[in-house]
N, C-alpha and C. Protein backbone atom coordinates (compact mmCIF):
# COMPACT_ATOMS: atom_id res chain seq x y z
N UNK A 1 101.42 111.68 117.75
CA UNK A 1 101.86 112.58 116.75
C UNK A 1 101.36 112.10 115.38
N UNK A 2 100.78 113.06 114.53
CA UNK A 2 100.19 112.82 113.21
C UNK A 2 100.92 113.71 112.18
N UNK A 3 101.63 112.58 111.29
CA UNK A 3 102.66 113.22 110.15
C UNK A 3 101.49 113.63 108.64
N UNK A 4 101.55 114.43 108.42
CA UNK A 4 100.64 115.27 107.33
C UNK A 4 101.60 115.66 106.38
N UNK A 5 101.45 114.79 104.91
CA UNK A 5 102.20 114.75 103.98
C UNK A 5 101.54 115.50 103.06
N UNK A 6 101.78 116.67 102.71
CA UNK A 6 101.19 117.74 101.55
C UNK A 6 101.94 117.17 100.37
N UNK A 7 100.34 117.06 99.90
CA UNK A 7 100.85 116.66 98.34
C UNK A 7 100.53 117.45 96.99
N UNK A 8 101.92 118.78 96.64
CA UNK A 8 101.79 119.49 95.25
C UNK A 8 101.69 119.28 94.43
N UNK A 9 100.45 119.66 93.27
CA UNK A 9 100.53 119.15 92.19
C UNK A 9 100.79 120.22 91.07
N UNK A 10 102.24 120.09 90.04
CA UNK A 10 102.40 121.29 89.00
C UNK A 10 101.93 121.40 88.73
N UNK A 11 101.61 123.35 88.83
CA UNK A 11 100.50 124.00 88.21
C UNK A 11 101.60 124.57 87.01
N UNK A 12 100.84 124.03 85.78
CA UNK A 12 101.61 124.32 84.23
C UNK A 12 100.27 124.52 83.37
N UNK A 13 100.95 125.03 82.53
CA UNK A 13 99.82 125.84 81.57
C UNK A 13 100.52 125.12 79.84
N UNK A 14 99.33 123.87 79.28
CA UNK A 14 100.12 123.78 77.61
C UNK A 14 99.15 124.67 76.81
N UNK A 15 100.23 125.33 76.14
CA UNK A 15 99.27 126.23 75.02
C UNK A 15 100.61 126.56 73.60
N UNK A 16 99.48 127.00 72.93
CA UNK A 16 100.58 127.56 72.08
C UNK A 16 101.16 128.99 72.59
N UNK A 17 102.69 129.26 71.79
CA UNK A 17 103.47 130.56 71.98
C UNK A 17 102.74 131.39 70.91
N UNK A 18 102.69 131.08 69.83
CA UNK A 18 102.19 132.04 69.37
C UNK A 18 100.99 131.53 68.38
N UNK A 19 100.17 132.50 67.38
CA UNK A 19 98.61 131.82 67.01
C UNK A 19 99.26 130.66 65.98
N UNK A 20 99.07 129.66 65.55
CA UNK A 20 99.20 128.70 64.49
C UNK A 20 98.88 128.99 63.15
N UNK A 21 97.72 129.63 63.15
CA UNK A 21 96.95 129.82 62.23
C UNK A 21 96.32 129.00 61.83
N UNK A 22 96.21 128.95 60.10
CA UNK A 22 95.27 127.95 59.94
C UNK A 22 96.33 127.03 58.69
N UNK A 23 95.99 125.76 59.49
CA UNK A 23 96.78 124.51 58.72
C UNK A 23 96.21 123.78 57.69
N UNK A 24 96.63 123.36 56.58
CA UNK A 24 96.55 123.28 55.11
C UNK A 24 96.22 121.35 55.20
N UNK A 25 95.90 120.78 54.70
CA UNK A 25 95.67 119.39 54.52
C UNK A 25 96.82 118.95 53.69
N UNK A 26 97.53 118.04 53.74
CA UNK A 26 98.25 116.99 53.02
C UNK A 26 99.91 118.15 53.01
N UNK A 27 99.73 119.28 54.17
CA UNK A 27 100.83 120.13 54.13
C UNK A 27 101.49 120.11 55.33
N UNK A 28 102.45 120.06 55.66
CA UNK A 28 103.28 119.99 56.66
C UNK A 28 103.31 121.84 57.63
N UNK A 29 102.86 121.66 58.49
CA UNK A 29 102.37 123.04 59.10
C UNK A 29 103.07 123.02 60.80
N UNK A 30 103.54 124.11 61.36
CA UNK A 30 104.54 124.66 62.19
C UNK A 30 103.15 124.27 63.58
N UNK A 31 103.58 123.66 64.42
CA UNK A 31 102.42 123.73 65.87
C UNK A 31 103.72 124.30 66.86
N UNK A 32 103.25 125.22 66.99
CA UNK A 32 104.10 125.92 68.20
C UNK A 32 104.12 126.04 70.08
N UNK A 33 104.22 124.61 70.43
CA UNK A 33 103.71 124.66 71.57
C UNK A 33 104.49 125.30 72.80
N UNK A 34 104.12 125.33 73.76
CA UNK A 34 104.92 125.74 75.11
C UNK A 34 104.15 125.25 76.24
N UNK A 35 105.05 125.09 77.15
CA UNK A 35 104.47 124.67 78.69
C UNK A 35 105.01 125.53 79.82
N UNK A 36 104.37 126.06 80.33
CA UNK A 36 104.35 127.37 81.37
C UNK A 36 104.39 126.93 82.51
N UNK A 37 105.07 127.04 83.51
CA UNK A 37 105.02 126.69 84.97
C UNK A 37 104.37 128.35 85.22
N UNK A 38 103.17 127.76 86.20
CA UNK A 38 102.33 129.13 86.54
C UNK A 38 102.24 128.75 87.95
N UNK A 39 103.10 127.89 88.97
CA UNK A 39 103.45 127.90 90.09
C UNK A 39 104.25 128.42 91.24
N UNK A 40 104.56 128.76 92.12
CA UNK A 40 105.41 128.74 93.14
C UNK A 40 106.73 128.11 93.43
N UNK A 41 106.52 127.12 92.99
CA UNK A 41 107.83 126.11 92.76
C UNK A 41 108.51 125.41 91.77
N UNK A 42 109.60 125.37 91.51
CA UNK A 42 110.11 124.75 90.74
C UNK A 42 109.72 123.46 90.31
N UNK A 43 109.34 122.88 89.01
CA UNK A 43 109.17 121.35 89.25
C UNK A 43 110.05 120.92 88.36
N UNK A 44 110.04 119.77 88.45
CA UNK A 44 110.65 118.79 87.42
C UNK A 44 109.76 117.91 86.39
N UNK A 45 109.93 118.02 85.29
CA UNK A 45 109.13 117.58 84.46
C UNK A 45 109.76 116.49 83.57
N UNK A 46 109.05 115.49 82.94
CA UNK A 46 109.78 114.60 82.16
C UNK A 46 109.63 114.14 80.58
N UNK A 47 108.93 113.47 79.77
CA UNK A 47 109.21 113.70 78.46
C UNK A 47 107.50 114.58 78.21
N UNK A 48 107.64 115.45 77.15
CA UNK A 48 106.65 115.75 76.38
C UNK A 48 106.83 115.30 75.05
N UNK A 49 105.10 114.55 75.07
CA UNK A 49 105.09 113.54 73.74
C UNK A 49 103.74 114.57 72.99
N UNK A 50 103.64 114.96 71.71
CA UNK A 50 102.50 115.60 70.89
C UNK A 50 102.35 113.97 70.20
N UNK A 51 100.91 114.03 70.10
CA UNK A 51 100.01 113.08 69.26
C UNK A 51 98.86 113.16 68.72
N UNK A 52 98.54 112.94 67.76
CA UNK A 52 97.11 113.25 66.78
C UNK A 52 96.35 111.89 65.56
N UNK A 53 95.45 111.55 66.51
CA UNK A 53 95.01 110.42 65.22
C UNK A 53 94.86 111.33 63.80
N UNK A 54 94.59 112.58 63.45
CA UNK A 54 94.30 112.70 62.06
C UNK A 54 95.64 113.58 61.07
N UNK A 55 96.49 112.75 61.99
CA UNK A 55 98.19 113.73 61.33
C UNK A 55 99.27 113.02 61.33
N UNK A 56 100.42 113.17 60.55
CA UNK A 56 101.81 112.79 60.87
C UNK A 56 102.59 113.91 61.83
N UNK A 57 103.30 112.98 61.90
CA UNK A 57 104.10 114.36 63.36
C UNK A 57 105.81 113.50 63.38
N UNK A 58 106.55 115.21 63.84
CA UNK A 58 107.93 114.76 63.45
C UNK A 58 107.98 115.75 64.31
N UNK A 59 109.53 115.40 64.82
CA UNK A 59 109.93 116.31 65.98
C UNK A 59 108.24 116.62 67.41
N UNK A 60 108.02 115.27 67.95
CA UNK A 60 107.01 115.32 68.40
C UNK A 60 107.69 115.26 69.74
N UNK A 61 108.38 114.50 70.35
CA UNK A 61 108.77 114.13 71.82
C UNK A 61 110.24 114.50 72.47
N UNK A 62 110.21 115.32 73.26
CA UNK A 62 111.32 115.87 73.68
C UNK A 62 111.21 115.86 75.61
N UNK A 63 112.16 115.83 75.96
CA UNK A 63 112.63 115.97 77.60
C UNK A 63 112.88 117.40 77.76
N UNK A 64 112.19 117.75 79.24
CA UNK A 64 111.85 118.95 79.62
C UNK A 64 112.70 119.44 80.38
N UNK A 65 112.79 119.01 81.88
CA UNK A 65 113.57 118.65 82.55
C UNK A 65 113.09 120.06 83.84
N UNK A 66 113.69 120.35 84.63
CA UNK A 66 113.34 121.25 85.37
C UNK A 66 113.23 122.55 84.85
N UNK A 67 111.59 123.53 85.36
CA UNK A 67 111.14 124.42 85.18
C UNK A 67 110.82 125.26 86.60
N UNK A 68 111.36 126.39 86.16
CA UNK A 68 111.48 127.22 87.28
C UNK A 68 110.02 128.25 86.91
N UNK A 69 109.94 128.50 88.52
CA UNK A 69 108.75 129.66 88.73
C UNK A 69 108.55 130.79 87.23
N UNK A 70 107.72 130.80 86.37
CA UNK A 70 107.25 131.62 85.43
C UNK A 70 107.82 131.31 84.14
N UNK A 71 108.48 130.52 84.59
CA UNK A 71 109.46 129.24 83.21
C UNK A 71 108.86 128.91 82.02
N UNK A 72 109.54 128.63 81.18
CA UNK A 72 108.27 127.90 79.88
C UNK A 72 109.56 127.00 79.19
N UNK A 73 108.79 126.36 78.46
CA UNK A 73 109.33 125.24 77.56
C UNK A 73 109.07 125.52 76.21
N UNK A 74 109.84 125.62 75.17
CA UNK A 74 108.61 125.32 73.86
C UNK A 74 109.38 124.18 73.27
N UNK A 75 108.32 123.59 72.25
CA UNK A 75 108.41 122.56 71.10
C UNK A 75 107.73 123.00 70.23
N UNK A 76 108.47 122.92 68.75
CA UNK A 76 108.38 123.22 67.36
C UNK A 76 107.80 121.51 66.58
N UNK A 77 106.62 121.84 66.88
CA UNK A 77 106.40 119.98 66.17
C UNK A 77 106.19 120.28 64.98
N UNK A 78 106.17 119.58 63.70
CA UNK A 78 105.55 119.63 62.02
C UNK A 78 104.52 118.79 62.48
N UNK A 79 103.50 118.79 61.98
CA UNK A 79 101.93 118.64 61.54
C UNK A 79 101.47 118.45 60.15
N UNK A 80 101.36 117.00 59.51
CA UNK A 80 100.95 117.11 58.01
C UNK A 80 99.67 116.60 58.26
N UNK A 81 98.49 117.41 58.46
CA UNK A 81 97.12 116.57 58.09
C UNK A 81 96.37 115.99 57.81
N UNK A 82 95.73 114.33 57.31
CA UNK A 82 95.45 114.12 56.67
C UNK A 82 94.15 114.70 55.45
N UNK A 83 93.32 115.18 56.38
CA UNK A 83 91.98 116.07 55.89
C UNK A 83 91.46 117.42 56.68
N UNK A 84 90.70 117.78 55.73
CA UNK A 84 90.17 119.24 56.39
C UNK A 84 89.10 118.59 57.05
N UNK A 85 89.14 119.78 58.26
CA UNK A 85 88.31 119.67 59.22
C UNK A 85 88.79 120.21 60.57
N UNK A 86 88.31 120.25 61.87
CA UNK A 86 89.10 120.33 62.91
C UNK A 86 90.06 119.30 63.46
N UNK A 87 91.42 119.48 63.67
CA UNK A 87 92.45 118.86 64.35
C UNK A 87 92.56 118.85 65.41
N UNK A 88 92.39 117.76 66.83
CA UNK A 88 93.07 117.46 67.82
C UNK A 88 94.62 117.18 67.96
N UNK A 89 95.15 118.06 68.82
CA UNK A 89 96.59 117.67 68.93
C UNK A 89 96.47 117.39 70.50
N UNK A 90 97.09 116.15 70.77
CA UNK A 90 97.29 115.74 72.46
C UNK A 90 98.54 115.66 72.77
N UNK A 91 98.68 116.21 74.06
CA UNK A 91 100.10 116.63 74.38
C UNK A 91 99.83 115.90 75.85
N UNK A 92 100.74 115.62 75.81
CA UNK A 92 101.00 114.49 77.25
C UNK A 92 102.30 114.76 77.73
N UNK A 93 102.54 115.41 79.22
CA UNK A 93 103.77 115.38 79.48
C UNK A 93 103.91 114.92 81.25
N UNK A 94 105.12 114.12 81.26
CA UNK A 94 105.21 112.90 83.03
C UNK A 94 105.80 113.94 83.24
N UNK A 95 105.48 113.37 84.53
CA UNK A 95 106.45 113.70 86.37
C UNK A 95 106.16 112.70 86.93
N UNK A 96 106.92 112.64 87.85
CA UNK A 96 106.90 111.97 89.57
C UNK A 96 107.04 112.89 90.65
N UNK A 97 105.33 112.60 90.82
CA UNK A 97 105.29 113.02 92.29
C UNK A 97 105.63 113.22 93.43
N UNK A 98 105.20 113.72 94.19
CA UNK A 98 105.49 113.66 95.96
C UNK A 98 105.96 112.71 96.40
N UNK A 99 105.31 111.84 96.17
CA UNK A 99 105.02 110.14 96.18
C UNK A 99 106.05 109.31 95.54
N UNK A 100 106.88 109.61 94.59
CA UNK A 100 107.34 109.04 93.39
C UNK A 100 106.76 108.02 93.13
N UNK A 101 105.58 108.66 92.17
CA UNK A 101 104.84 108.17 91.65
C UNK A 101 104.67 108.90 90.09
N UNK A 102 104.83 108.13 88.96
CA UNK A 102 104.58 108.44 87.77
C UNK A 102 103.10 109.35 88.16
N UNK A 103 103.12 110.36 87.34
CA UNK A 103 101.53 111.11 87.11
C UNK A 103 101.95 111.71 85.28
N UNK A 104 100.89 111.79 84.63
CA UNK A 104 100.80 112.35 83.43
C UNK A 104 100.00 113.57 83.60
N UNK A 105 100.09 114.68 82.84
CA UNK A 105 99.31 116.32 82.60
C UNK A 105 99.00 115.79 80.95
N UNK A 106 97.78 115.67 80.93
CA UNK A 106 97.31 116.32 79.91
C UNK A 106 96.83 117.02 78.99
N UNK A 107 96.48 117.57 77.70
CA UNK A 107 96.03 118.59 77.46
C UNK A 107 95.91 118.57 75.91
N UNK A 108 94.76 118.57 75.56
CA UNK A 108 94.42 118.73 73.78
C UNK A 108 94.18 120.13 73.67
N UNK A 109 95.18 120.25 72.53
CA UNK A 109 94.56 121.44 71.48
C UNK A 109 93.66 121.30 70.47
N UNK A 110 92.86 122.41 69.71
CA UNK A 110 92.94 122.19 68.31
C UNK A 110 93.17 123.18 67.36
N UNK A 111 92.39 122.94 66.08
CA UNK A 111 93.48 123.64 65.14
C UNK A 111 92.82 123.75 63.89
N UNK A 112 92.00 124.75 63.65
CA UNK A 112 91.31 124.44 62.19
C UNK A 112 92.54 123.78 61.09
N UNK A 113 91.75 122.74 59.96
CA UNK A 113 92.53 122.26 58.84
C UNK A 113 91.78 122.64 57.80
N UNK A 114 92.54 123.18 56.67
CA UNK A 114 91.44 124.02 54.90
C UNK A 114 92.61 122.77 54.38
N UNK A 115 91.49 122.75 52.83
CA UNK A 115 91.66 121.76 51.89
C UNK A 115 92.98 123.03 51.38
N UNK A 116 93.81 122.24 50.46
CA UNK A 116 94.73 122.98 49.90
C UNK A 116 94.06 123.97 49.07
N UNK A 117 94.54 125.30 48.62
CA UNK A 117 93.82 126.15 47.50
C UNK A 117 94.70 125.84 46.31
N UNK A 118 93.45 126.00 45.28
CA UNK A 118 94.15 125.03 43.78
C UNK A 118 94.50 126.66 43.52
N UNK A 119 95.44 126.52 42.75
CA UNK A 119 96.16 127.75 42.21
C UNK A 119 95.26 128.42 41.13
N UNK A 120 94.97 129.50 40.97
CA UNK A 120 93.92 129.84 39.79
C UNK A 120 95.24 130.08 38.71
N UNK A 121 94.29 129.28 37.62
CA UNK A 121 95.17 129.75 36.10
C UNK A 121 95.60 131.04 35.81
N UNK A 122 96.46 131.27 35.29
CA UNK A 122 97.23 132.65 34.20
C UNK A 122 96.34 133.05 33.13
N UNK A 123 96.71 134.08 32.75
CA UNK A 123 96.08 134.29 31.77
C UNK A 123 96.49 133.51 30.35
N UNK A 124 95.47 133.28 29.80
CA UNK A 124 96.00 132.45 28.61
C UNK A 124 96.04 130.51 29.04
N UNK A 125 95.83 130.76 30.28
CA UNK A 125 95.97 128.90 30.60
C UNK A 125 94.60 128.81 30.70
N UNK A 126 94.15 127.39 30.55
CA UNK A 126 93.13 126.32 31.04
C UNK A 126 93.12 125.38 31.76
N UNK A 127 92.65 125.29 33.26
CA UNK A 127 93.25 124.41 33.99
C UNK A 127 92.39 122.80 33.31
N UNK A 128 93.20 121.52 33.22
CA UNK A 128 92.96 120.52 32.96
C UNK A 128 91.73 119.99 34.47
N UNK A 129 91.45 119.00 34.20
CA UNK A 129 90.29 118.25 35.54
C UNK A 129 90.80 118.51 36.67
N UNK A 130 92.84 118.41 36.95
CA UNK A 130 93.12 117.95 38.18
C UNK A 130 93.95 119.45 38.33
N UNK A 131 93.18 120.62 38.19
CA UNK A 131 93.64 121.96 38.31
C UNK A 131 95.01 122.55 37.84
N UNK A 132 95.20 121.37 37.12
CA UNK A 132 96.93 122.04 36.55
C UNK A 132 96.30 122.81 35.24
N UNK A 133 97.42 123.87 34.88
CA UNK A 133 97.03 124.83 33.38
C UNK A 133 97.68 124.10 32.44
N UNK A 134 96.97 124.31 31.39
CA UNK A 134 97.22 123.86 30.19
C UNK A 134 97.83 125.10 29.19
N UNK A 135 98.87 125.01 28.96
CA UNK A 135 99.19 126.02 28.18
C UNK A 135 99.17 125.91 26.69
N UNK A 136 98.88 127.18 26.15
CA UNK A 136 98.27 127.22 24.61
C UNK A 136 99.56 126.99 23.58
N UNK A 137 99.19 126.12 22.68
CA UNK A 137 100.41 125.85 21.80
C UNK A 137 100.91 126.70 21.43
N UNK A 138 102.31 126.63 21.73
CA UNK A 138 103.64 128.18 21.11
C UNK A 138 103.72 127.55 19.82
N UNK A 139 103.65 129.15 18.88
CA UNK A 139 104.01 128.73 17.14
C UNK A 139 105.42 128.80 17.17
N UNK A 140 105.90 127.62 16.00
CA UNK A 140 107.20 127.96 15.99
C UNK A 140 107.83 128.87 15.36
N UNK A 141 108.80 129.14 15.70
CA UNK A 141 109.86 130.36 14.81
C UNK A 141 110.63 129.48 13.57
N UNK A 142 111.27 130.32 13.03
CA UNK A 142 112.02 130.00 11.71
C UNK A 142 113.30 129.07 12.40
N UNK A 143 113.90 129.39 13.24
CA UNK A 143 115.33 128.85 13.86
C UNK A 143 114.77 127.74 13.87
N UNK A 144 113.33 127.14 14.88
CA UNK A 144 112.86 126.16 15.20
C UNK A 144 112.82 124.99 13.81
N UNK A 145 112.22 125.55 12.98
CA UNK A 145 111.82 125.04 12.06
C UNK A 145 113.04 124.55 10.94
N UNK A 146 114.60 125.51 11.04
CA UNK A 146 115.42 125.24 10.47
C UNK A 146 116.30 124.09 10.96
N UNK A 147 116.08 123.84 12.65
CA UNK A 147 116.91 123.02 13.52
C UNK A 147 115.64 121.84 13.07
N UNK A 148 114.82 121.56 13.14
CA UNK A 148 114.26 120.43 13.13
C UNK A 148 114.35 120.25 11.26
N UNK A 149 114.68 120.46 10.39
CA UNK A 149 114.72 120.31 9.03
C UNK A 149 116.39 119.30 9.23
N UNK A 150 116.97 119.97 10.02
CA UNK A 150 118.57 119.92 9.96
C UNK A 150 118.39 118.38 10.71
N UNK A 151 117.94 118.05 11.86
CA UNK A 151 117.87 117.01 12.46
C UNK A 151 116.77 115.77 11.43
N UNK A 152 116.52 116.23 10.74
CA UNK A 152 115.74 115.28 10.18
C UNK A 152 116.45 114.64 8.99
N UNK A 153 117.64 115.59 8.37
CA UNK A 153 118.32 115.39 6.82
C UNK A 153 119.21 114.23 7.74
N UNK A 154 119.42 114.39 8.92
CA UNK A 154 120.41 113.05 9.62
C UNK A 154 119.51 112.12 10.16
N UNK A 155 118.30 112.24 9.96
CA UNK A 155 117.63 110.79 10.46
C UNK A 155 117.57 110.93 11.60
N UNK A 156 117.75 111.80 12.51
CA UNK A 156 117.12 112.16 14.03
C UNK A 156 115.74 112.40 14.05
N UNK A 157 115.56 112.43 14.70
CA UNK A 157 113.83 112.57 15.67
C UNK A 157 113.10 113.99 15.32
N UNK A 158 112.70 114.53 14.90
CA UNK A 158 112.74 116.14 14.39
C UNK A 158 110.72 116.71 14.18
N UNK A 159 110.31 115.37 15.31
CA UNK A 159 109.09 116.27 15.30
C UNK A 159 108.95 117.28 16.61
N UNK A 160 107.78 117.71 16.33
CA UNK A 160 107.87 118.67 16.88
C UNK A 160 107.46 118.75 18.93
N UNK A 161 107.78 119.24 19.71
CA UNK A 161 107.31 118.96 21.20
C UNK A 161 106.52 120.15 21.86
N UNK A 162 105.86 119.54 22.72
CA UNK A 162 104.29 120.09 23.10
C UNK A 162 104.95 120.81 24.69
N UNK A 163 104.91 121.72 24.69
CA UNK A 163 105.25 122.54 25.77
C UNK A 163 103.98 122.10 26.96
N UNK A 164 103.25 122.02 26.77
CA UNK A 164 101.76 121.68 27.31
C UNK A 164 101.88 120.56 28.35
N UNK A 165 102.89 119.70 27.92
CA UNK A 165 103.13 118.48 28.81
C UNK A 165 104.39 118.58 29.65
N UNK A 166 105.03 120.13 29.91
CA UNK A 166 105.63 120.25 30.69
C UNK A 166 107.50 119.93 30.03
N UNK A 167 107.52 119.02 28.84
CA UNK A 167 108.64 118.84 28.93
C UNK A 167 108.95 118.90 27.01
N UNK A 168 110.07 118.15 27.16
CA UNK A 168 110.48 118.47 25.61
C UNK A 168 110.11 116.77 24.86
N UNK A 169 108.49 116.47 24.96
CA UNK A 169 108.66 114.97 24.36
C UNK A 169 108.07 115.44 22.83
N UNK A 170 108.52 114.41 22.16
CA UNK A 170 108.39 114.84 21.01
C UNK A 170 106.65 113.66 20.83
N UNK A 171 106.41 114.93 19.63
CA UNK A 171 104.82 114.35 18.98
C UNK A 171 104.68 113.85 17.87
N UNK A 172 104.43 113.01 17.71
CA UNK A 172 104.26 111.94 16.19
C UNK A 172 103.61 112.89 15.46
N UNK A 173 103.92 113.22 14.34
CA UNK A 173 103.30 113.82 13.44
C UNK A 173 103.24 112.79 12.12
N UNK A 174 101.73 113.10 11.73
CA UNK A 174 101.18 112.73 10.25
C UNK A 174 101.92 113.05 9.10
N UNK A 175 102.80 111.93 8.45
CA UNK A 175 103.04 111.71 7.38
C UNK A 175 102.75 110.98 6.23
N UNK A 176 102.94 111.52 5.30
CA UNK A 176 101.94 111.24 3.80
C UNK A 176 101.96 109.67 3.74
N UNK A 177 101.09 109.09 3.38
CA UNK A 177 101.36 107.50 2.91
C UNK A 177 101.82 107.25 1.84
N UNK A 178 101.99 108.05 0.70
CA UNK A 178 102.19 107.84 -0.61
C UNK A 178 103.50 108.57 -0.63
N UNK A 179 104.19 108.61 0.28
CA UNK A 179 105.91 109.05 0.29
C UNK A 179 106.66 107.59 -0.44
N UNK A 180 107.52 107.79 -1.39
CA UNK A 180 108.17 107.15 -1.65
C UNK A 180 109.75 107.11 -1.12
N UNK A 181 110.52 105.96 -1.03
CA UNK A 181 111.46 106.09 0.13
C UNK A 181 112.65 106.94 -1.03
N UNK A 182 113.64 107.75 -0.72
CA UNK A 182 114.51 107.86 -1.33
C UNK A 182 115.66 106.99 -2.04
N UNK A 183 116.15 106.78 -3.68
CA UNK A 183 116.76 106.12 -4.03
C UNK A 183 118.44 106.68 -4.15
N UNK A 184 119.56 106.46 -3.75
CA UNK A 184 120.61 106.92 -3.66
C UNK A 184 121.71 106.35 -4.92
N UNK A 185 122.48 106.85 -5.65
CA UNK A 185 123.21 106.53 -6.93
C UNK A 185 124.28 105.66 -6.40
């Protein structure tokens, strides 16, 4: 008598659920994967790990666990790129065999990567070297000019600040050299 041990191997399908699109460099971008049992039988499956030499990855490795006939799995991984170009993503997911025997399925995707798009200026801006706008000096109003007179009769800080740099720092302004200091009775 001759014992004949058939040995199945899961037929699964890794792909994405839906298109990715196209992923941004130095941006954290949605990889939408799934794993399809396109078999006859139920299997049992064990961790799925996503990995990519040219990315960070979060929410990468998760347990599957049994998949039934026409079944699917998905995982929501983040993807931050380091550079444009094409991306490999490798997806590796165990079982034990017939045999109980560890076996791995593997399967690379990829994934076009674009450089970030620099924002085009407003009207009225100039973008500086590193694509930020430069905005055109605001004239001041009378209020302006009465609040900084008022802060100055108390010896506060009362020049004037450059909107341009984003915040309220104040700018040294040129004063006369031949000011004489005030004498008090």
């Amino acid at each position: 008598m001759i014992t004949l041990v058939v040995y199945l191997l899961p037929v699964v399908e890794v792909s994405f659920y839906q298109d990715p699109g196209t992923f941004f460099a130095g941006q954290p971008n949605l990889a939408p994967l799934q794993i399809v049992n396109k078999g006859r039988e139920t299997v049992v499956l064990g961790n799925m790990k996503v990995a990519s030499q040219g990315a960070d990855l979060s929410n990468s490795t998760t347990l599957i666990g049994a998949l039934e006939p026409g079944g699917y799995f998905t995982l929501d991984t983040t993807v931050m790129p380091y550079q444009a170009g094409m991306l490999d993503i490798n997806i590796s997911v165990d079982y034990t065999d017939d045999f109980n025997q560890l076996q791995i399925i593997d399967q690379t995707l990829q994934v076009e990567v674009m450089d970030m798009p620099l924002p085009e200026p407003g009207e009225g801006e100039i973008p500086d070297g590193e694509g930020n706008p430069i905005l055109p000096d605001q004239t001041e109003t009378f209020l302006q000019k009465v609040w900084r007179f008022l802060l100055g009769l108390f010896g506060l800080d009362s020049g004037t600040t450059n909107s341009a740099d984003g915040g309220n720092f104040p700018v040294e302004e040129d004063k006369p050299s031949n000011s004489q200091p005030l004498k008090m009775p």
